[in-house]
N, C-alpha and C. Protein backbone atom coordinates (compact mmCIF):
# COMPACT_ATOMS: atom_id res chain seq x y z
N UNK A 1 124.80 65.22 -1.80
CA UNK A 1 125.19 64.76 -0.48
C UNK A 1 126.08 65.80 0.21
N UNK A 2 126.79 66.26 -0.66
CA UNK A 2 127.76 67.13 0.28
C UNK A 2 127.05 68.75 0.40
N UNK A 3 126.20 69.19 -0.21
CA UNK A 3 125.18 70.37 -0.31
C UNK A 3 124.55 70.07 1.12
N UNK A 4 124.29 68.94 1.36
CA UNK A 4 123.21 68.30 2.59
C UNK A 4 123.96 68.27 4.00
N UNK A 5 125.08 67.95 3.91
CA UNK A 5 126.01 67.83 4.97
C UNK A 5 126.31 69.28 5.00
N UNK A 6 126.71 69.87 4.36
CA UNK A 6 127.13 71.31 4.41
C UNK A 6 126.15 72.52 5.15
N UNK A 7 124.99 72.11 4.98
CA UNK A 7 123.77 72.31 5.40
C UNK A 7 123.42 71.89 6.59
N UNK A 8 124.24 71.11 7.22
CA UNK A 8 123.60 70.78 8.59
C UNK A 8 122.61 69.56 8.78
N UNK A 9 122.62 69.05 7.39
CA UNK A 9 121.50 67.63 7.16
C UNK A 9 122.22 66.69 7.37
N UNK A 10 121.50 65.23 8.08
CA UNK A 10 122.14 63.85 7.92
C UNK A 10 121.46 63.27 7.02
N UNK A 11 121.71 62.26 6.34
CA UNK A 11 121.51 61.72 4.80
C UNK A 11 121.55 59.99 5.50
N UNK A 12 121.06 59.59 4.51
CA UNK A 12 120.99 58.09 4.16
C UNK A 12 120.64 57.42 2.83
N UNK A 13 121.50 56.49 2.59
CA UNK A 13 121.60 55.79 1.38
C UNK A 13 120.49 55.08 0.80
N UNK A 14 119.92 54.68 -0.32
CA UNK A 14 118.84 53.78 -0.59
C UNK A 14 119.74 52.46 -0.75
N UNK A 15 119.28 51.33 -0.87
CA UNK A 15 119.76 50.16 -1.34
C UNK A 15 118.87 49.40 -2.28
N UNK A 16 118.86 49.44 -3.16
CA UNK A 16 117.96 49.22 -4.54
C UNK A 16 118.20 47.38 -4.35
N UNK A 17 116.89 46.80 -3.89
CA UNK A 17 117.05 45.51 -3.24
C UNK A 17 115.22 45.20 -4.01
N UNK A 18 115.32 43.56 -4.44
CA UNK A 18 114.63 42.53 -4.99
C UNK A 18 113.22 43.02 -4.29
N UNK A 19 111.86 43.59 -4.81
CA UNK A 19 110.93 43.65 -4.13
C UNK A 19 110.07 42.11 -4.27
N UNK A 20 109.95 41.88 -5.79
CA UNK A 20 109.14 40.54 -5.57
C UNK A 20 109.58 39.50 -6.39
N UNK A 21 109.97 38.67 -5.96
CA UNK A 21 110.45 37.45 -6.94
C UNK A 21 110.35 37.67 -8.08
N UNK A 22 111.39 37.14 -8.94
CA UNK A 22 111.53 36.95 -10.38
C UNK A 22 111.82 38.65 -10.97
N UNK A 23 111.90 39.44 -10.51
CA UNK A 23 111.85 41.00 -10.54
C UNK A 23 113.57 41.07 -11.30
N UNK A 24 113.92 40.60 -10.67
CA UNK A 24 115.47 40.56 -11.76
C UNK A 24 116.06 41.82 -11.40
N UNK A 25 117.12 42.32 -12.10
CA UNK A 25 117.47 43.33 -12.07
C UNK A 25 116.68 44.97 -12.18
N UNK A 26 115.49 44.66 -12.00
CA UNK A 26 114.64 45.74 -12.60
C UNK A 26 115.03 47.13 -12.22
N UNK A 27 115.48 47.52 -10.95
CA UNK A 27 116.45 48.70 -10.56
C UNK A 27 117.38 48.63 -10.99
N UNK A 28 118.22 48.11 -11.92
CA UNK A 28 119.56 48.13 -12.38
C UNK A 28 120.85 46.53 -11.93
N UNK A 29 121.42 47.05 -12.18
CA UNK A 29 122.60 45.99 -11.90
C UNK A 29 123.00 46.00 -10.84
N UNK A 30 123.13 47.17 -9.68
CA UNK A 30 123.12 46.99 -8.64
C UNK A 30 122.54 46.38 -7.64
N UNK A 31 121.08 46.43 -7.90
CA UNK A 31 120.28 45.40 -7.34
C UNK A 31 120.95 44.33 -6.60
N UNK A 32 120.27 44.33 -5.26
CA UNK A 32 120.57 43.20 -4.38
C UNK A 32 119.34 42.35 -4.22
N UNK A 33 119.44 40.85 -5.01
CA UNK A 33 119.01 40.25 -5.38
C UNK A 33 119.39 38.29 -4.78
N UNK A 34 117.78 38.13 -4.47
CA UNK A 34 118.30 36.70 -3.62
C UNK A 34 118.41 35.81 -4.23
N UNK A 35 118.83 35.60 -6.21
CA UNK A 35 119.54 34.59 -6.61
C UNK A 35 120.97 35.05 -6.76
N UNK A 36 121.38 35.75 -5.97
CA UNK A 36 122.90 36.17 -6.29
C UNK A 36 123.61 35.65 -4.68
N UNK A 37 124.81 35.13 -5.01
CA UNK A 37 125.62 34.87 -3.82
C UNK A 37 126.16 35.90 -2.93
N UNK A 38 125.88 35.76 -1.40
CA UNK A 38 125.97 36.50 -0.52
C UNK A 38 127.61 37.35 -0.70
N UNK A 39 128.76 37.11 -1.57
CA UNK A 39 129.45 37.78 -1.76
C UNK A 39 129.22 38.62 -2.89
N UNK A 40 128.48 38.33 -3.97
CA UNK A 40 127.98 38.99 -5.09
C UNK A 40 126.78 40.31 -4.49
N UNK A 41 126.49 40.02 -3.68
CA UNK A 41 125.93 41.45 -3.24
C UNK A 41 126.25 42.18 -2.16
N UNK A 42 126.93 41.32 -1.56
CA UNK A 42 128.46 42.42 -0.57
C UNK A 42 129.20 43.53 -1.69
N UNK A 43 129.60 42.79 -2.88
CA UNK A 43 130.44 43.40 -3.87
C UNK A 43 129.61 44.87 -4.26
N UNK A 44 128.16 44.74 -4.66
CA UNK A 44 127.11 45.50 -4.64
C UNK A 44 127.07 46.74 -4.22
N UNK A 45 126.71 46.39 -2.67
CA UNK A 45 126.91 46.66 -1.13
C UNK A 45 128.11 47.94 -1.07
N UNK A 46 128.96 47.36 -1.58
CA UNK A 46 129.93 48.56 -0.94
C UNK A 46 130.59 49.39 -2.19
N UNK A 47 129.88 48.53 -3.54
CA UNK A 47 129.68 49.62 -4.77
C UNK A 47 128.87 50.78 -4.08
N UNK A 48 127.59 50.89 -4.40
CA UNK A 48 126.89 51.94 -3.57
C UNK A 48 127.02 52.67 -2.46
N UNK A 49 127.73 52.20 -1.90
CA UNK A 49 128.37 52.91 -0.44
C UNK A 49 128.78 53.76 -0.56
N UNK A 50 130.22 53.33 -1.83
CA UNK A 50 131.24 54.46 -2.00
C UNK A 50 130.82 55.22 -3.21
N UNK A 51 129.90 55.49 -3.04
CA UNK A 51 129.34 56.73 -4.12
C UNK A 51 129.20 57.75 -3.58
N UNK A 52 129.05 58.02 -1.73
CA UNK A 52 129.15 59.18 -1.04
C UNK A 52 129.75 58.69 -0.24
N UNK A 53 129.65 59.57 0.73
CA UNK A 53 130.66 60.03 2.11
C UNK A 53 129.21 60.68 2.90
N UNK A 54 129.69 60.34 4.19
CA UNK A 54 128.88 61.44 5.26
C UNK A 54 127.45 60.81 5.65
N UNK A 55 127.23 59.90 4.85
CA UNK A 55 125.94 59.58 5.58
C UNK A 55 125.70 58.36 6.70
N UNK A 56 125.08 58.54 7.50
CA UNK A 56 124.97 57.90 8.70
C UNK A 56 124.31 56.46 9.15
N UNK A 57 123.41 55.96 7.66
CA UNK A 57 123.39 54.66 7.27
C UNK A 57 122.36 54.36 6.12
N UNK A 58 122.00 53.56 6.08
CA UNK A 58 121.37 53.11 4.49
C UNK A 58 119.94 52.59 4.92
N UNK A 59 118.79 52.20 4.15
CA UNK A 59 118.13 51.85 4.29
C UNK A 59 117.34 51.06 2.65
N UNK A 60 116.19 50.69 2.96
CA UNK A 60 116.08 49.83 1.63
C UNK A 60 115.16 50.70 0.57
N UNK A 61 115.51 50.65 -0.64
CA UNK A 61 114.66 51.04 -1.35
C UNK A 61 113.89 49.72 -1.90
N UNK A 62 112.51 49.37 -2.24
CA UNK A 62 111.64 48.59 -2.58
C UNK A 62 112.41 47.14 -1.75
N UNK A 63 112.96 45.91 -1.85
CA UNK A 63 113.08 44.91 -0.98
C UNK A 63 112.71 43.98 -0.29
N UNK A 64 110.76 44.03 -0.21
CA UNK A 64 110.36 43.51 0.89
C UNK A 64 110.39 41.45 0.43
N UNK A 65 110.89 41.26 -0.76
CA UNK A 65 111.28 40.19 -0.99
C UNK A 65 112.59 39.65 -0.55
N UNK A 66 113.89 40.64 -0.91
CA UNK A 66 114.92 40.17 -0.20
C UNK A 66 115.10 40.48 1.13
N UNK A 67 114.66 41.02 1.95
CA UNK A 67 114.51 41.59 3.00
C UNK A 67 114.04 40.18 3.62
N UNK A 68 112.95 39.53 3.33
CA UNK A 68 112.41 38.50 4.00
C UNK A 68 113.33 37.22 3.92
N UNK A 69 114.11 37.00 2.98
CA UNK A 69 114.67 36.32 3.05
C UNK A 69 116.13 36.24 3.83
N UNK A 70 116.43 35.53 4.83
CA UNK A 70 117.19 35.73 5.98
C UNK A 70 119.21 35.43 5.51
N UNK A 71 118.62 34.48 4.33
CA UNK A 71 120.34 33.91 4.01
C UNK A 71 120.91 35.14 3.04
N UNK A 72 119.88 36.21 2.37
CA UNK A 72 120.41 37.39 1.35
C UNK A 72 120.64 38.19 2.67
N UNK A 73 119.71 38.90 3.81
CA UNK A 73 119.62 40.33 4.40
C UNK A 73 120.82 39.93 4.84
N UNK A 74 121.21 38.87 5.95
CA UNK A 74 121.95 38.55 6.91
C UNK A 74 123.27 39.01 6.99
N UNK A 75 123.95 38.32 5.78
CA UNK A 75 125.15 39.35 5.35
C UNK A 75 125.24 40.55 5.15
N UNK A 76 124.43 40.84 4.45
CA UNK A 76 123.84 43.00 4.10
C UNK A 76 123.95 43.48 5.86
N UNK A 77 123.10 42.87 6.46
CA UNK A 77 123.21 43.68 7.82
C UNK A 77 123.95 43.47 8.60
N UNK A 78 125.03 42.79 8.58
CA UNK A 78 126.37 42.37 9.05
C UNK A 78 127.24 43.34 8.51
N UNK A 79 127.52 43.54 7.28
CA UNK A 79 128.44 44.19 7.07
C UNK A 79 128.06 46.21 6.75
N UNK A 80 126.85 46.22 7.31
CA UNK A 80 126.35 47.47 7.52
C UNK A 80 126.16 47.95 8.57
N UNK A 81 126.44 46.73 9.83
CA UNK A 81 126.59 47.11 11.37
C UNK A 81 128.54 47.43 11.25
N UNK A 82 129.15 46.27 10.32
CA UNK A 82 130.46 46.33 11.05
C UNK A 82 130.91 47.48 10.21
N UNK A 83 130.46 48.17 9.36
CA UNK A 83 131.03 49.63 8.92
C UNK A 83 130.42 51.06 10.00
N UNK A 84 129.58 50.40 11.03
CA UNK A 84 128.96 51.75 11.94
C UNK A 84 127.62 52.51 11.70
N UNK A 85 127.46 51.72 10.41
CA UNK A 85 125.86 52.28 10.25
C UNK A 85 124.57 51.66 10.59
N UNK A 86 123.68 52.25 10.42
CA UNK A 86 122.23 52.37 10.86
C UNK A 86 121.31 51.76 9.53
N UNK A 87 120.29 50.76 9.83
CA UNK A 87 119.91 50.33 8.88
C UNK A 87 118.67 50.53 9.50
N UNK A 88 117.72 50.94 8.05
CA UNK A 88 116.01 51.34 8.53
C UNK A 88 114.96 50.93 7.29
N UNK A 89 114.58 49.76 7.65
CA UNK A 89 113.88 48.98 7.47
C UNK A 89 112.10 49.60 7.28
N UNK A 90 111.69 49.82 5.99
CA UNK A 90 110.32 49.65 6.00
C UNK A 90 109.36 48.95 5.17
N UNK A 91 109.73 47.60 5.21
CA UNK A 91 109.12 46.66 4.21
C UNK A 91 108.39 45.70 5.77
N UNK A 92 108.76 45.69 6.97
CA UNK A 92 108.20 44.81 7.87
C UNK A 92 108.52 43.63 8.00
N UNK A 93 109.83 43.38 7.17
CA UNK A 93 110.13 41.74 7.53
C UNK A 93 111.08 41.88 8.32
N UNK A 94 111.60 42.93 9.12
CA UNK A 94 112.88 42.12 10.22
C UNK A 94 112.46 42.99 10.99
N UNK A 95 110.94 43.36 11.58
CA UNK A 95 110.03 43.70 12.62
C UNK A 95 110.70 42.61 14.07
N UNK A 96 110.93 43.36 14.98
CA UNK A 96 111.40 42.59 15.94
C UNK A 96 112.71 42.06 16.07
N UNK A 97 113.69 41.90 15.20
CA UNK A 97 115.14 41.28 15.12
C UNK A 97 115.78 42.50 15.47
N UNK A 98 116.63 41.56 16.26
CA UNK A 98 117.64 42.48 16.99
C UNK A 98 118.85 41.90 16.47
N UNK A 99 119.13 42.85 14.81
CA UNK A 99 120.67 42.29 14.45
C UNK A 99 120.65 43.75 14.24
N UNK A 100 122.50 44.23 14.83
CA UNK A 100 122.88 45.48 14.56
C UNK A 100 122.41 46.52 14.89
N UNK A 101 122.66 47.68 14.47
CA UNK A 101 121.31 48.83 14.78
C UNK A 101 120.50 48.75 13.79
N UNK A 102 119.36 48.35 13.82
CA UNK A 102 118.34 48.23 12.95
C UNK A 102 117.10 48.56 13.44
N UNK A 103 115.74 49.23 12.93
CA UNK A 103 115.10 50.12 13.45
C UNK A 103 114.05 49.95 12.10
N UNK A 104 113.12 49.71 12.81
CA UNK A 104 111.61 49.19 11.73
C UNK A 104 110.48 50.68 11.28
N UNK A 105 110.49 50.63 10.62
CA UNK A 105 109.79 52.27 10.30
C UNK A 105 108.05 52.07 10.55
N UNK A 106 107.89 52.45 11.66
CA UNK A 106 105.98 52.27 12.11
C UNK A 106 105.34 53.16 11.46
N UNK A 107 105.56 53.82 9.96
CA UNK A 107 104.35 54.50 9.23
C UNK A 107 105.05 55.19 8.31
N UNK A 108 104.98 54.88 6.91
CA UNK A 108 105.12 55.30 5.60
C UNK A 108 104.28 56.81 5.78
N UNK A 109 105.17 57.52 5.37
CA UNK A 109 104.57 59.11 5.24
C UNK A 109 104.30 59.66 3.78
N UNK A 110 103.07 59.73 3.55
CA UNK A 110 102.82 59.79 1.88
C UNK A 110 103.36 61.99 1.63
N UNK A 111 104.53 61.91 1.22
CA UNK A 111 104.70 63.32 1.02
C UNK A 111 103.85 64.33 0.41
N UNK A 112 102.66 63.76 0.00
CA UNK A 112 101.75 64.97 -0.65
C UNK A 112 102.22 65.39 -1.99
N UNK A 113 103.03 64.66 -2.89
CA UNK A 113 103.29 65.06 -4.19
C UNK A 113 102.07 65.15 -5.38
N UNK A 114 101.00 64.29 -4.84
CA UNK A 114 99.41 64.26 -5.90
C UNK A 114 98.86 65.77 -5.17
N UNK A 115 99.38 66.18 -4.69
CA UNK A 115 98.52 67.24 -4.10
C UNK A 115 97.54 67.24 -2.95
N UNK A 116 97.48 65.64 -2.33
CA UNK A 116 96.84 65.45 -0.84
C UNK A 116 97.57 65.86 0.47
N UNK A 117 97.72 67.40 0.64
CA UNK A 117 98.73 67.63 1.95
C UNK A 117 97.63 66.48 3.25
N UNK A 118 96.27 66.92 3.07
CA UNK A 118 95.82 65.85 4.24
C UNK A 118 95.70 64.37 4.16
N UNK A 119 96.33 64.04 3.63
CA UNK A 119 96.66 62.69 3.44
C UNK A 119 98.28 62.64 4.19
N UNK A 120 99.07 63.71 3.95
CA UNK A 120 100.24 63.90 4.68
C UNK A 120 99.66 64.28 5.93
N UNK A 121 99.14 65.00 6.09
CA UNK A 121 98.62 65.58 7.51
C UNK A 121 98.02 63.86 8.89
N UNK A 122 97.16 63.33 7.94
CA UNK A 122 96.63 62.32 8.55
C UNK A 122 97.50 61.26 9.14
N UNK A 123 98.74 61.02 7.72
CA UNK A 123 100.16 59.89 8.35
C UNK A 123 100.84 60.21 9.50
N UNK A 124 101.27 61.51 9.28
CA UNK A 124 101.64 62.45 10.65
C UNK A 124 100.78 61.78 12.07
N UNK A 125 99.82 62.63 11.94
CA UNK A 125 98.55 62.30 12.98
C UNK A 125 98.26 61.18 13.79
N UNK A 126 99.14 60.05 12.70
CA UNK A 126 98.85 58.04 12.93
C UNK A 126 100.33 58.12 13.56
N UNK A 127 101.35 58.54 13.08
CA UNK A 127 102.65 58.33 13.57
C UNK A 127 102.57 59.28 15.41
N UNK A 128 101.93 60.16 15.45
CA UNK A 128 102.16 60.72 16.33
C UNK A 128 101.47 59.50 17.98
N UNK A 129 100.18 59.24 17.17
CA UNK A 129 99.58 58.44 18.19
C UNK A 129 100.06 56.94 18.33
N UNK A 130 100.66 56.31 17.40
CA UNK A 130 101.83 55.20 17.76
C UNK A 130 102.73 55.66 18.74
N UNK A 131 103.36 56.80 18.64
CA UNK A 131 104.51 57.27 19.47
C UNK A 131 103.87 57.71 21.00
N UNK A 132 102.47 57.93 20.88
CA UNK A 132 102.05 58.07 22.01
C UNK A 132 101.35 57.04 22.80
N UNK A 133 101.42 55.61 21.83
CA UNK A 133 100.64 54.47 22.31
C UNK A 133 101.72 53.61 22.74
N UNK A 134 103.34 53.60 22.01
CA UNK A 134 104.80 53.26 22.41
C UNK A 134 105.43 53.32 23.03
N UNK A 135 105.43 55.09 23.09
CA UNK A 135 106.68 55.58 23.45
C UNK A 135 107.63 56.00 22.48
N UNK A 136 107.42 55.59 21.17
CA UNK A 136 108.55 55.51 20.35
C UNK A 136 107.79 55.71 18.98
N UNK A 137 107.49 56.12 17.93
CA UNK A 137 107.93 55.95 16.53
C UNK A 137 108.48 56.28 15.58
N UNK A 138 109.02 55.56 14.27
CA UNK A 138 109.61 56.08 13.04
C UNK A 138 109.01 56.28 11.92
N UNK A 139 109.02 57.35 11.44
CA UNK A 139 108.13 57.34 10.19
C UNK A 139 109.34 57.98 8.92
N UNK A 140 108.69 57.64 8.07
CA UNK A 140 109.66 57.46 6.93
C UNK A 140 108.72 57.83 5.05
């Protein structure tokens, strides 16, 4: 993080969050998870936070289970607006909600790690023509 900042990069946090029911802790203990009480993953929440400095907001890693569920995110994105950050969403469940700065990611960008750069080339290509069918997109 601080190599990245030093560098002239802005950064953002993952939040290792419940993808599909019953999944448990499967990312670890940090996991933000929707049988845990909305202060039990605040506690979480700002474990992971303070593991760096400098970055400009968080977003979800896997989630699209707790994410959908409105009584777990609600608090998470409350107390990730009232610290000043930016939350970026690409699981599609808080498409349209206007809590905080929050910002829905319109196209998963497959980085080409199997060795398909045109498979990267093509996501590009889809993100560009959303942004030109919008006005606007995020890709991620």
């Amino acid at each position: 993080a601080r190599r990245a900042r030093e560098a002239g990069h802005e950064f953002m946090i993952e939040l290792p969050m419940e993808n599909r029911s019953g999944e448990g802790e499967a990312l670890g203990p940090a996991t933000l998870l929707t049988s845990r009480e909305a202060a039990q993953n605040l506690q979480r929440l700002d474990w992971i936070l303070s593991r760096a400095e400098g970055y400009f907001g968080v977003t979800n890693y896997l989630g699209v289970h707790f994410s959908a569920d409105r009584d777990a995110i609600d608090p998470v994105l409350a107390r990730v607006a009232a610290a000043g950050l930016a939350y970026i969403d690409d699981t599609g469940a808080l498409k349209g909600r206007k809590s905080g700065d929050v910002a829905t990611v319109s196209r998963l960008i497959d980085p080409g790690f199997g060795g398909d750069k045109g498979r990267t080339a093509r996501d590009l290509d889809s993100l560009e023509k959303i942004a030109a069918r919008s006005g606007e997109a995020l890709g991620k």
